[in-house]
Protein backbone atom coordinates (compact mmCIF):
# COMPACT_ATOMS: atom_id res chain seq x y z
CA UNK A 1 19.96 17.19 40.87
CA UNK A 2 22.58 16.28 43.51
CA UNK A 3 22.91 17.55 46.79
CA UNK A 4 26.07 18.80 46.94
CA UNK A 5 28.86 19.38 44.05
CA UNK A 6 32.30 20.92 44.71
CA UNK A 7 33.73 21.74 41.56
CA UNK A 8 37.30 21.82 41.16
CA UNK A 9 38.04 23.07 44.63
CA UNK A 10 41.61 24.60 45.36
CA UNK A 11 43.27 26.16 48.54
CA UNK A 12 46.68 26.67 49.33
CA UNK A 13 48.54 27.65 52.50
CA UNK A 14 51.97 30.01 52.39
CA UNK A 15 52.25 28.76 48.99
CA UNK A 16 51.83 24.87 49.16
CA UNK A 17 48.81 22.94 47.90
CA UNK A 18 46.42 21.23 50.27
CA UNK A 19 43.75 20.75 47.55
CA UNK A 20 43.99 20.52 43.83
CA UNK A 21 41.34 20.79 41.63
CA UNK A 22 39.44 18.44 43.59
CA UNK A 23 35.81 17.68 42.68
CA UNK A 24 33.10 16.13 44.73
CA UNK A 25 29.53 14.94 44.02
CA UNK A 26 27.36 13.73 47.20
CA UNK A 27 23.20 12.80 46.89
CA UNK A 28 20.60 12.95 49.17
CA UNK A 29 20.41 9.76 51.85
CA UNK A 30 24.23 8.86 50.62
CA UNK A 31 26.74 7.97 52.79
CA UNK A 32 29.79 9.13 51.01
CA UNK A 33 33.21 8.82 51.98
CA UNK A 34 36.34 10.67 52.00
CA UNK A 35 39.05 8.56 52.08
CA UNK A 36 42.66 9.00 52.00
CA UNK A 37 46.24 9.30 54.51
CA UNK A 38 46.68 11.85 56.93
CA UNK A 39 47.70 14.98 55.96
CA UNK A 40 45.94 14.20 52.39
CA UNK A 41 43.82 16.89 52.60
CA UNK A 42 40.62 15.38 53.51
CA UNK A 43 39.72 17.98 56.57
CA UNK A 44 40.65 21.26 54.35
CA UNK A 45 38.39 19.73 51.75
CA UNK A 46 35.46 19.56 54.27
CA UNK A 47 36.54 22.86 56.26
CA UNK A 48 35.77 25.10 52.74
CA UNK A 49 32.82 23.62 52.53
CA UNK A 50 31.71 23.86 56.12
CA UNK A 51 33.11 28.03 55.64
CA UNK A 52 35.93 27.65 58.26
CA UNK A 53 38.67 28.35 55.17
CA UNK A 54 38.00 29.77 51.86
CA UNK A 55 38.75 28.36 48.62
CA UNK A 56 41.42 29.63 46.16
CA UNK A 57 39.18 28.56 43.17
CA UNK A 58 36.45 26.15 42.06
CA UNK A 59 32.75 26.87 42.95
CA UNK A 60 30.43 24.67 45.66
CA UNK A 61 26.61 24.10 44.24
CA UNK A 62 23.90 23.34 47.20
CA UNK A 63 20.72 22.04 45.27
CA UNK A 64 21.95 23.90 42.16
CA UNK A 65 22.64 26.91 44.02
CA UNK A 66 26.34 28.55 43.97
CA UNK A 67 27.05 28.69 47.69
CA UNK A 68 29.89 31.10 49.09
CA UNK A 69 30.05 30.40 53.23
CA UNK A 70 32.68 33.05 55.15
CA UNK A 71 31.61 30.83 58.64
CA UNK A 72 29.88 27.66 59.89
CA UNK A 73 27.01 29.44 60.67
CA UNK A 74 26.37 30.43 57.70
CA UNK A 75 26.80 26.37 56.90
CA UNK A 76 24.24 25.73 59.63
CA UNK A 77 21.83 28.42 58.37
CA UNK A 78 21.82 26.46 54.57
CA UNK A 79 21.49 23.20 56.74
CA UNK A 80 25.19 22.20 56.07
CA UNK A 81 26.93 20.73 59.82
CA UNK A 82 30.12 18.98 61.02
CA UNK A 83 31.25 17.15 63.81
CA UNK A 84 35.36 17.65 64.31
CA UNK A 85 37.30 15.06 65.15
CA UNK A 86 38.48 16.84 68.66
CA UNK A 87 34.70 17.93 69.49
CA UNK A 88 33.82 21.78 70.43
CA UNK A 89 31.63 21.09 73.63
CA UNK A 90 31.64 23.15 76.70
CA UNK A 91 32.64 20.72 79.55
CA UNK A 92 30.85 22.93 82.53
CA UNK A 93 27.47 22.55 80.37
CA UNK A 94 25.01 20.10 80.76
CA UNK A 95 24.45 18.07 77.29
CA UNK A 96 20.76 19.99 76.52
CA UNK A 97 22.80 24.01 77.15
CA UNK A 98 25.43 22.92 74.72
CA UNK A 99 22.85 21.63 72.09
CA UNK A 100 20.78 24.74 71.88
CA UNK A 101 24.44 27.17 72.68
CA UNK A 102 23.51 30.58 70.92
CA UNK A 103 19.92 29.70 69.65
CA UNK A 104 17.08 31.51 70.55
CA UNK A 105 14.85 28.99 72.09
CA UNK A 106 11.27 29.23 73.34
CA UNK A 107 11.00 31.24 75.49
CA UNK A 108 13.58 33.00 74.85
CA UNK A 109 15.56 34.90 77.28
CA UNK A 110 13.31 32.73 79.94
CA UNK A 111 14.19 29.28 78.16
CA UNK A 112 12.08 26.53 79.15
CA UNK A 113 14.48 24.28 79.86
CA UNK A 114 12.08 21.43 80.67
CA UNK A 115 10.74 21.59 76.94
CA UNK A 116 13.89 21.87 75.23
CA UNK A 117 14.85 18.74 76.95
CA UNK A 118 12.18 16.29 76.23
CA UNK A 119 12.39 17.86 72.78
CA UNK A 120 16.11 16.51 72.39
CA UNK A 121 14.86 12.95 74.18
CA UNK A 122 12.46 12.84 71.37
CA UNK A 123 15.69 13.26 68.38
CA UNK A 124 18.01 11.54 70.27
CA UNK A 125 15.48 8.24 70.68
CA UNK A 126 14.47 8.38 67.40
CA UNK A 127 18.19 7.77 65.84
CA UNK A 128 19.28 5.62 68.48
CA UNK A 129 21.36 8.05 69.83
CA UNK A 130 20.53 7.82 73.12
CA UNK A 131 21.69 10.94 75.76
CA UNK A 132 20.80 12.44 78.59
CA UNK A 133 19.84 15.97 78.13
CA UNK A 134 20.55 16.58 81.85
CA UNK A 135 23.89 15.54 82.11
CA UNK A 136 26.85 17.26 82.18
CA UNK A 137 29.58 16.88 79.63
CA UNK A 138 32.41 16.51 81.39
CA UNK A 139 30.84 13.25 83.49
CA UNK A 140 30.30 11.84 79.69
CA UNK A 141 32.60 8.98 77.75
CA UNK A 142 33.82 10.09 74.37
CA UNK A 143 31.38 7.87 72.69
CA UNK A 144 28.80 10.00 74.42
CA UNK A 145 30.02 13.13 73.35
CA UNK A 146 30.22 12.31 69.93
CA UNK A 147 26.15 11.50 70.33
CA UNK A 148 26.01 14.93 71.63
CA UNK A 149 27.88 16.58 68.55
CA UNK A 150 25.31 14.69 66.47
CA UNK A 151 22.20 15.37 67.95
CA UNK A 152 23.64 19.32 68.23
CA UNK A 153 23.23 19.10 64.02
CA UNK A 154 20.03 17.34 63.66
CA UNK A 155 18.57 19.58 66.40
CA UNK A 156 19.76 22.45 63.89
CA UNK A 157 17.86 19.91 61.05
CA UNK A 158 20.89 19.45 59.62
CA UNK A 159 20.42 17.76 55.53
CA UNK A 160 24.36 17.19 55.48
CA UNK A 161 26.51 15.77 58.25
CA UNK A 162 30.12 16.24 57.34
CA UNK A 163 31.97 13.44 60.52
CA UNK A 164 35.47 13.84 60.80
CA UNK A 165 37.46 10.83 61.66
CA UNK A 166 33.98 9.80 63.63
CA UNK A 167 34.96 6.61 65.38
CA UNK A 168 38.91 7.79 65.69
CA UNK A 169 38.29 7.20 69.44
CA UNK A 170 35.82 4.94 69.85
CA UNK A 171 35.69 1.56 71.18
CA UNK A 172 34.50 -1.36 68.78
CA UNK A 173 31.10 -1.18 70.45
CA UNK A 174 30.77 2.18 70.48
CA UNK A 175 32.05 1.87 66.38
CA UNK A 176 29.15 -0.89 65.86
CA UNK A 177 26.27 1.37 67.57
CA UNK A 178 27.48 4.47 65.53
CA UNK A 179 27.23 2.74 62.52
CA UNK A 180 23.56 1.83 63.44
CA UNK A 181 23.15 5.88 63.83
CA UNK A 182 24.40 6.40 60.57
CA UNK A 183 22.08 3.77 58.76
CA UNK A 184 19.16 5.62 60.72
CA UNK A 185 20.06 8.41 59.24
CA UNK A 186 20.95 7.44 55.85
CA UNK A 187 17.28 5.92 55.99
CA UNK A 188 15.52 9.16 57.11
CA UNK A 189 16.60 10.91 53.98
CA UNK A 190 20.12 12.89 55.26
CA UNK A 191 23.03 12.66 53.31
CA UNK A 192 26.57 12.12 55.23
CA UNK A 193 29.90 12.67 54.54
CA UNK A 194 32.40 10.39 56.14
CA UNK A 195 36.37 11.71 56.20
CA UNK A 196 37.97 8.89 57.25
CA UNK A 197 41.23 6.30 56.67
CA UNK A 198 40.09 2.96 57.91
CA UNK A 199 38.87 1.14 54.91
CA UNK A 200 36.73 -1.62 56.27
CA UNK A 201 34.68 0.99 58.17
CA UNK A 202 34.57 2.29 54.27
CA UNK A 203 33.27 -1.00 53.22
CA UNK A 204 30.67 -1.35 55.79
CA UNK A 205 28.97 1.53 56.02
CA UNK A 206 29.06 3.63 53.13
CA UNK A 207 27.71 3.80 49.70
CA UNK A 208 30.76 5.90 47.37
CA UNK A 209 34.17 6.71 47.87
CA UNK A 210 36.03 9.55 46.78
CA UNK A 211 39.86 9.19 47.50
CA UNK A 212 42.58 11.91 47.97
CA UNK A 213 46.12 11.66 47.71
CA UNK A 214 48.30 14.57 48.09
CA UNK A 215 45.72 17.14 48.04
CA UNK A 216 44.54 15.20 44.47
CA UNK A 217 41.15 13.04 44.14
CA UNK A 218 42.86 9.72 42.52
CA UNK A 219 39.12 8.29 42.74
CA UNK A 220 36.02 8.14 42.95
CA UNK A 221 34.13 5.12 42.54
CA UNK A 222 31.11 2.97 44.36
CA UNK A 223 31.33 1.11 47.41
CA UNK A 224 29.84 -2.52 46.12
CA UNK A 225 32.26 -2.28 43.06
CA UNK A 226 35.63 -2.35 45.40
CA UNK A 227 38.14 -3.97 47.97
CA UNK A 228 40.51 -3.62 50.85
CA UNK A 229 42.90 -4.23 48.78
CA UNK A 230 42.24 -1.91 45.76
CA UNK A 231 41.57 1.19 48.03
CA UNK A 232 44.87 0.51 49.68
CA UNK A 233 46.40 0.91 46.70
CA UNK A 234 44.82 3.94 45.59
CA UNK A 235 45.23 5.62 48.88
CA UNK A 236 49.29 4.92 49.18
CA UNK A 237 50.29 4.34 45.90
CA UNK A 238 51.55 1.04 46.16
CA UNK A 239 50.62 -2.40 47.72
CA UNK A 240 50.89 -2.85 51.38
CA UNK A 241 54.02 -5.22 52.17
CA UNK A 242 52.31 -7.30 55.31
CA UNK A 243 54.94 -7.41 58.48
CA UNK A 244 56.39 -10.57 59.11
CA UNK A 245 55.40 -12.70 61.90
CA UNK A 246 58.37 -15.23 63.28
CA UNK A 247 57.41 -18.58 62.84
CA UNK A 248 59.80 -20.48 65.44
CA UNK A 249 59.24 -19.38 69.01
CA UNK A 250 61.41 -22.20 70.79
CA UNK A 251 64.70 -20.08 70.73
CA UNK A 252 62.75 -17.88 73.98
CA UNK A 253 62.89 -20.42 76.56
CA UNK A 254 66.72 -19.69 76.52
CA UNK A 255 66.67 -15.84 76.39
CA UNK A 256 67.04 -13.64 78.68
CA UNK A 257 63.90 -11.71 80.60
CA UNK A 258 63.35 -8.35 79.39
CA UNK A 259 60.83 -7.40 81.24
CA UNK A 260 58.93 -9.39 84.26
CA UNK A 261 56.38 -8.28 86.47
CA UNK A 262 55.20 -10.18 89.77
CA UNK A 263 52.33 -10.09 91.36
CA UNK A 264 51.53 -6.15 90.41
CA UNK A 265 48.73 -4.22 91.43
CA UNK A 266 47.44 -0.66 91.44
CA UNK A 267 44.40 0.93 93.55
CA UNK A 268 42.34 3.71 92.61
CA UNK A 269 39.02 5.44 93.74
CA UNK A 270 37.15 2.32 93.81
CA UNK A 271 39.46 -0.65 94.76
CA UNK A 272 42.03 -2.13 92.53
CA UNK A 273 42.39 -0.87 88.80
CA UNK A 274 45.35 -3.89 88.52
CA UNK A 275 45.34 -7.23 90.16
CA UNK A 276 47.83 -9.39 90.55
CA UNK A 277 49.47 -9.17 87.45
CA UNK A 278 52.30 -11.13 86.18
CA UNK A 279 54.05 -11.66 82.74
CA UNK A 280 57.50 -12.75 82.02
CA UNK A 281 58.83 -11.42 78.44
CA UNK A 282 62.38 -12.56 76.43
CA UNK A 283 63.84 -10.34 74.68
CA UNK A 284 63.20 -10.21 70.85
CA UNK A 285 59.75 -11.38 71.88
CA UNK A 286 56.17 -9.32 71.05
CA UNK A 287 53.62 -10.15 73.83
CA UNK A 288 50.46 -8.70 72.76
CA UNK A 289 47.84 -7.68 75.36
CA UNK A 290 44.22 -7.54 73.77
CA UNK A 291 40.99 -5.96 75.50
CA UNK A 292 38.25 -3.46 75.00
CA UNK A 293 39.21 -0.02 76.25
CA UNK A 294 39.22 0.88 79.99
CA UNK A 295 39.97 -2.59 81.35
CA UNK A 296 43.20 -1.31 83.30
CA UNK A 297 45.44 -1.05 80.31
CA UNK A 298 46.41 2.50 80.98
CA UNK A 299 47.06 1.82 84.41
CA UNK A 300 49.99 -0.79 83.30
CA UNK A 301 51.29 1.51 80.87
CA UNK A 302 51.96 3.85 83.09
CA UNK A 303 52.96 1.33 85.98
CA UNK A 304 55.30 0.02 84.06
CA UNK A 305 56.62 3.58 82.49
CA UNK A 306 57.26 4.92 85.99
CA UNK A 307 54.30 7.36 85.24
CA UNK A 308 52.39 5.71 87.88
CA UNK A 309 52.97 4.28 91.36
CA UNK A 310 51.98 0.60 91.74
CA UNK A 311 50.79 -0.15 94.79
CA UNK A 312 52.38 -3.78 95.81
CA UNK A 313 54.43 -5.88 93.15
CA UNK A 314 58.04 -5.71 91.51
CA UNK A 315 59.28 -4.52 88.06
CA UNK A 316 62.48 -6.20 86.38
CA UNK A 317 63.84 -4.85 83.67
CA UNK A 318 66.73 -7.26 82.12
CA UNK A 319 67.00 -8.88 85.75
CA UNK A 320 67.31 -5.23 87.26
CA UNK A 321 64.56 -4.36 90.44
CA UNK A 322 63.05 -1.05 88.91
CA UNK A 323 60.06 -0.32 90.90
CA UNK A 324 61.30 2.06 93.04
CA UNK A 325 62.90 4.12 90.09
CA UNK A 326 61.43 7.28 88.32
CA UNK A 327 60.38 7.08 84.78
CA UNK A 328 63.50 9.14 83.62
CA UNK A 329 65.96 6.56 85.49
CA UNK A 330 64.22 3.58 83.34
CA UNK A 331 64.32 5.50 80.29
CA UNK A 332 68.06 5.71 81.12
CA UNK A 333 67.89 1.65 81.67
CA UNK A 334 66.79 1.37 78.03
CA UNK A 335 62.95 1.42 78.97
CA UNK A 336 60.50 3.32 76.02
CA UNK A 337 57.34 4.40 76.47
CA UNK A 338 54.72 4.75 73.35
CA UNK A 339 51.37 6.86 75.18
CA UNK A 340 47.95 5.93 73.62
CA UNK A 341 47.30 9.87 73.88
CA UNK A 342 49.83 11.80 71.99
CA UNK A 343 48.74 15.12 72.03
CA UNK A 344 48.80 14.67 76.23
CA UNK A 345 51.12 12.51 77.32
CA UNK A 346 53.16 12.24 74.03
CA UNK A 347 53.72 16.21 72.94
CA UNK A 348 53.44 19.50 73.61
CA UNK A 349 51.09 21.18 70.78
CA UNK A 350 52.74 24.68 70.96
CA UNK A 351 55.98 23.32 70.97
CA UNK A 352 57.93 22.78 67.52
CA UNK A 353 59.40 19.30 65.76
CA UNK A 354 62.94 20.06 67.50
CA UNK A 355 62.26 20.79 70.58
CA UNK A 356 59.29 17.90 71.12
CA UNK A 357 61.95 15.75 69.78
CA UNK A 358 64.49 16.39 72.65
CA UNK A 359 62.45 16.70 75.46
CA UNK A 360 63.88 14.42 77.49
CA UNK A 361 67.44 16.02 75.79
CA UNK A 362 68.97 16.07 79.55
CA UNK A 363 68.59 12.13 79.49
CA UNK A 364 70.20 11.24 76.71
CA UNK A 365 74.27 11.43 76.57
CA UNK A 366 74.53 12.31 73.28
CA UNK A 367 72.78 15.01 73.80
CA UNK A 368 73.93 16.31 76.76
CA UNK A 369 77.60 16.88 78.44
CA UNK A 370 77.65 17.84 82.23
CA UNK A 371 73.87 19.32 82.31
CA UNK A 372 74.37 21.35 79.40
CA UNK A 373 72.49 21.03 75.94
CA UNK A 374 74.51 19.98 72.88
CA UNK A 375 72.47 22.19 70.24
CA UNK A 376 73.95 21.21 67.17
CA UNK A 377 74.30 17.56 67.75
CA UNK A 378 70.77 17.82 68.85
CA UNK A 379 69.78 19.63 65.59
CA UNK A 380 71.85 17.08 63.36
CA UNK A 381 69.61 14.44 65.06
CA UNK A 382 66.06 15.76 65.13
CA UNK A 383 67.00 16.36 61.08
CA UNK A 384 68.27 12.96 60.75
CA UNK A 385 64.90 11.97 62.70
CA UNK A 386 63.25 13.50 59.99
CA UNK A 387 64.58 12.51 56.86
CA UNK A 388 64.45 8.42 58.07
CA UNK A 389 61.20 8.55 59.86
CA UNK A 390 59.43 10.65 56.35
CA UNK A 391 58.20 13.04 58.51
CA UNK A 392 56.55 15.36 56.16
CA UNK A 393 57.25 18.95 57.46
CA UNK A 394 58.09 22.74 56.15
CA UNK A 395 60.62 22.54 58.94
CA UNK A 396 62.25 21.23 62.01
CA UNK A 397 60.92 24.65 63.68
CA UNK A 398 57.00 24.07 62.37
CA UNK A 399 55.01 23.67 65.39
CA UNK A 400 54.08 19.80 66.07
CA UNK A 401 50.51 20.88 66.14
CA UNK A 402 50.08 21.57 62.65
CA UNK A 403 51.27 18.64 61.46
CA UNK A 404 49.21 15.83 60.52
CA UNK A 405 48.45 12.71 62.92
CA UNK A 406 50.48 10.12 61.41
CA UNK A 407 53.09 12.38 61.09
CA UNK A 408 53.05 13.26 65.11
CA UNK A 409 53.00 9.87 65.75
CA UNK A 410 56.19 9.75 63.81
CA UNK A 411 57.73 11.96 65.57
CA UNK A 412 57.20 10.35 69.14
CA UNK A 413 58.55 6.80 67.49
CA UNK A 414 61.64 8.78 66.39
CA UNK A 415 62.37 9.94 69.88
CA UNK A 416 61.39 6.69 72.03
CA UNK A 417 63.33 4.42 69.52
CA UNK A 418 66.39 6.49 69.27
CA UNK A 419 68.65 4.93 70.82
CA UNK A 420 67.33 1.02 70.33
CA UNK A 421 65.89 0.29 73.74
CA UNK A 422 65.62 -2.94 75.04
CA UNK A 423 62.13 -2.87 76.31
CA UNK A 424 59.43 -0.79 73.95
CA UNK A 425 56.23 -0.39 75.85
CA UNK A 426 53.66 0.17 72.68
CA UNK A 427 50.27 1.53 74.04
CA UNK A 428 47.57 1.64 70.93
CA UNK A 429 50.56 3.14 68.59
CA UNK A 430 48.69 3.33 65.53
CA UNK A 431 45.04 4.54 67.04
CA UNK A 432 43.91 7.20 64.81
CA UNK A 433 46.92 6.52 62.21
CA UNK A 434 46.02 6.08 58.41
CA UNK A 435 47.40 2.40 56.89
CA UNK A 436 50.71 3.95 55.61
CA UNK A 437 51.15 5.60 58.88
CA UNK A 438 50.12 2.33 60.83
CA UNK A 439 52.65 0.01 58.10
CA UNK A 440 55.47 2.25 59.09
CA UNK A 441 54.86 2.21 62.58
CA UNK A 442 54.33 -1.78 62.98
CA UNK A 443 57.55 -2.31 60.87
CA UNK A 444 59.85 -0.04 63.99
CA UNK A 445 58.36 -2.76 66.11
CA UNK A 446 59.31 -5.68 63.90
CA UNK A 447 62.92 -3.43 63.43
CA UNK A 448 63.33 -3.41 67.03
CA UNK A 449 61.64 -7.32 68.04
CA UNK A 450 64.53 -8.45 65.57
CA UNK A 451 66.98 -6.61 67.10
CA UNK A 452 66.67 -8.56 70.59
CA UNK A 453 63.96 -5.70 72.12
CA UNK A 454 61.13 -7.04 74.31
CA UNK A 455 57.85 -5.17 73.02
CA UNK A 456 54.46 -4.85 75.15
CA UNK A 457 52.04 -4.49 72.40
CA UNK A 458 49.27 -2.81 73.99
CA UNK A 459 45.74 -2.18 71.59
CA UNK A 460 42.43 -2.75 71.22
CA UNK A 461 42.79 -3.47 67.43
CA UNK A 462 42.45 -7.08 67.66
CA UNK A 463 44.26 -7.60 63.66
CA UNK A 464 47.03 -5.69 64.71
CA UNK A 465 47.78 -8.04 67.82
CA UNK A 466 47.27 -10.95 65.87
CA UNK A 467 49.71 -10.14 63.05
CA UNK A 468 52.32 -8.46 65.54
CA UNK A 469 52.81 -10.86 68.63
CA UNK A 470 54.90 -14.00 69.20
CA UNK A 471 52.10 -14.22 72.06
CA UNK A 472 48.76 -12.81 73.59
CA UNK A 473 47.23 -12.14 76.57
CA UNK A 474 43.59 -10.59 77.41
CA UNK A 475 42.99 -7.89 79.31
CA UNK A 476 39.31 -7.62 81.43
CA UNK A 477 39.17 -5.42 84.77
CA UNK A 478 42.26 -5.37 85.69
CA UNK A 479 43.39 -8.95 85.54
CA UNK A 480 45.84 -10.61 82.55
CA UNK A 481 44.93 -13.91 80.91
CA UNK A 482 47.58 -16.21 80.44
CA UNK A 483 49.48 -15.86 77.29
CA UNK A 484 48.85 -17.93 74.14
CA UNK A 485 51.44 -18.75 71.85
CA UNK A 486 50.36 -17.10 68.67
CA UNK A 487 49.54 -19.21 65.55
CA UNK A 488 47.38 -20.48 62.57
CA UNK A 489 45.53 -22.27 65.22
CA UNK A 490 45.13 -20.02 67.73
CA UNK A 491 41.33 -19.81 68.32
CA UNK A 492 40.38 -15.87 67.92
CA UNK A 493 36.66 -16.85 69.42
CA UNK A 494 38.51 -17.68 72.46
CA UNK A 495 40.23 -14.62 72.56
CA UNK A 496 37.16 -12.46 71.94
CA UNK A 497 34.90 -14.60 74.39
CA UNK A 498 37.86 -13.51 77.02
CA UNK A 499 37.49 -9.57 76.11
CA UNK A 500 33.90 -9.84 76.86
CA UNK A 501 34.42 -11.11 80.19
CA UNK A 502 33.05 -14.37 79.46
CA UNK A 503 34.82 -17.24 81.76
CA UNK A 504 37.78 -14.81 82.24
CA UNK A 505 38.07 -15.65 86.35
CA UNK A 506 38.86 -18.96 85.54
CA UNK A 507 40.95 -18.93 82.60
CA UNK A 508 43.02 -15.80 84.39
CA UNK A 509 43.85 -17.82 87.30
């Protein structure tokens, strides 16, 4: 008898389809996964069954048993838990208050605190998890509070973990340990269901696949008995078409700077974030900057963006001195920004598709004539936006929130590339994007590096830099490696031996 069956599941919202007779079969100690492109229907899928929405039709068996769930705690009650993929902890809450939040514990209403917390030591040591019960959660890294959400279920004795785009925002490190969680817990009998779209972490970790297109299952099929390549397929309908990555790199010697930096550094709480940085970019030329997360890469960004103040250095944009300007005045200069946080730097959730689109309206000329709004022209664009970019949307009036990640991310390439800029700063733009999301969004790039733009490719995705850049640098505590030329010879170990730190002093200098 299995687990868990969803029979022929179907829900709707205002009359559209966001599952389809879609059927789902998970055993005991499995690690199943539900694959498939944002907006596919993956999280509505998993939200019936966790008794946050209710299903238009089909039935859900638990051990045989017909289940019917109006809320997660009813889920939780039958053993049934999820960890979203924006996590529900209470910041002002140390990690043991949020794991036991509206349980009766021992005690109970004089909770021995000092029990409860060796209790969760015990758990959280015995998958590997490893948390502090006495810390609070808003001192704690998101790898940390993902632990947290985990050890919140199996405190509860949770048979079914339902993970929702788990390592979305993790570090490779952090991606590598949570894999080890999930093996733990795959051996100690608990079944898990993975939503996800990155196929190798498919291939790695789990044991079946079930894959969703349009609200559909397309298939369903075992992990050992597949490829990249095949699950590519089923998940976008078609083969990928792999970007193209120039081959002759002699022309840049001759080309104009796009963008140079000398000597720039930043200070923060606790000395300098950036040191002495310097680069020198052509225009038409991809310099990719590698490195694992936190190594002073947001701090350029934003140096560069005008979002942040360096504190000694110059910025050149196309020969121009631009340090002293304000981010709007470089955006003027044909300067675009691409945030590595969308929903805070990138968009306003509460906000609709037309009016995140214009936000910076009053910059733009042809959207603005002596500080007033053009409305229609503005409308004529955001629609043009839409219908070129294949962002999938009821309407240019549907709030940006509801709409699906790759589809946000969309969006904010629309706006920053509308008018062709000349320097594209791309911070991690496909991080949390599904592969047809991520295709589309490397190929704007390629669009733009062929059309003379200078592009700072920013990401931790090591593949991505590879395939993208003309050149790469590394990243580690604030310094920048020299850049490499890119090519079949290019030696990755190097590159990976400089992310870790090791020997980076020397080869930076």
């Amino acid at each position: 008898m299995a687990l868990l069956t969803m029979e022929n599941i179907s829900k709707s919202f205002f009359g559209k389809p966001a599952n389809e007779d879609v059927s789902l079969t998970v055993e005991k100690g499995e690690i199943h996964a539900l694959l498939g492109e944002n907006g596919a229907g993956k999280t509505t899928l998993m939200n019936i069954l966790y008794g946050i929405y209710q299903k238009d039709g089909g039935r859900i068996l638990w051990k045989g048993e017909e289940l019917n769930l109006d809320s997660p705690r009813q889920a939780l009650t039958r053993r049934i838990g999820m960890v979203h993929q924006h996590f529900m902890l209470v910041p002002t809450l140390s990690v043991s208050e949020n794991i036991t939040l509206g349980m009766k514990s021992p005690g109970y209403p004089f909770t021995r605190r000092r029990e409860l917390n060796a209790s969760i030591r015990s758990l959280s040591d015995k998958y590997g998890l490893e948390i502090d019960p006495e810390a609070m959660v808003r001192d704690l890294s998101v790898g940390e509070e993902q632990r947290v959400e985990i050890v919140k279920l199996l405190y509860r004795d949770a048979e079914l973990l339902i993970l929702d785009e788990p390592t979305a925002v993790l570090t490779p490190r952090e991606t590598e340990l949570f894999f080890d969680v999930l093996r733990r817990l795959k051996k100690e009998g608990h079944a898990v269901i993975l939503i996800t779209h990155r196929i190798p972490e498919v291939l790695a970790v789990t044991d079946s696949i079930s894959i969703l297109r349009d609200g559909r299952k397309v298939s369903e099929l075992k992990t050992s008995e597949t490829d990249a390549r095949e699950l590519s397929r089923l998940m976008i309908g078609r083969d990928l078409a792999p970007p193209a990555i120039r081959k002759d790199n002699s022309s840049f010697s001759k080309r104009a700077a796009g963008l140079e930096l000398r000597h720039l550094s930043s200070s923060g709480k606790n000395g300098n974030i950036l040191k002495d940085i310097n680069l020198c970019l052509k225009a038409g030329e991809v310099l990719g900057i590698a490195g694992v997360d936190g190594n002073g890469q947001k701090d350029l960004a934003e140096c560069i963006a005008g979002l942040k103040k360096a504190s000694e250095g110059r910025i050149f944009l196309k020969g121009e001195d631009i340090s002293g300007m304000r981010s709007g005045e470089r955006f003027k200069r044909g300067l675009a920004y691409i945030s590595d946080d969308r929903h805070h730097d990138g968009l306003v959730l509460d906000m609709n598709l037309e009016e995140n689109y214009t936000l910076n309206s009053q910059l733009r000329k042809s959207f603005s004539r002596k500080g007033f709004i053009l409305t229609r022209r503005r409308r004529e664009s955001v629609e043009t936006a839409v219908r070129e970019f294949a962002i999938k949307t009821e309407s240019t009036t549907s709030k940006i929130g509801l709409l699906s990640g790759g589809n946000q991310q969309k969006l904010i390439l629309a706006r920053e590339l509308h008018n062709n800029p000349d320097v594209v700063i791309a911070f991690q733009p496909t991080r949390g994007l599904d592969i047809g999301a991520s295709e589309f969004t490397r190929q704007q790039l390629i669009r733009l590096r062929d059309m003379g733009s200078s592009i700072v490719l920013i990401s931790t995705d090591l593949e991505e830099v590879r395939t993208l850049s003309d050149r790469v640098s590394v990243m580690f505590e604030g310094r920048l490696s020299e850049p490499v030329e890119n090519s079949d010879h290019m030696n990755m170990d190097r590159i990976g031996q400089l992310m870790a730190g090791h020997n980076f002093k020397e080869a930076a200098e």
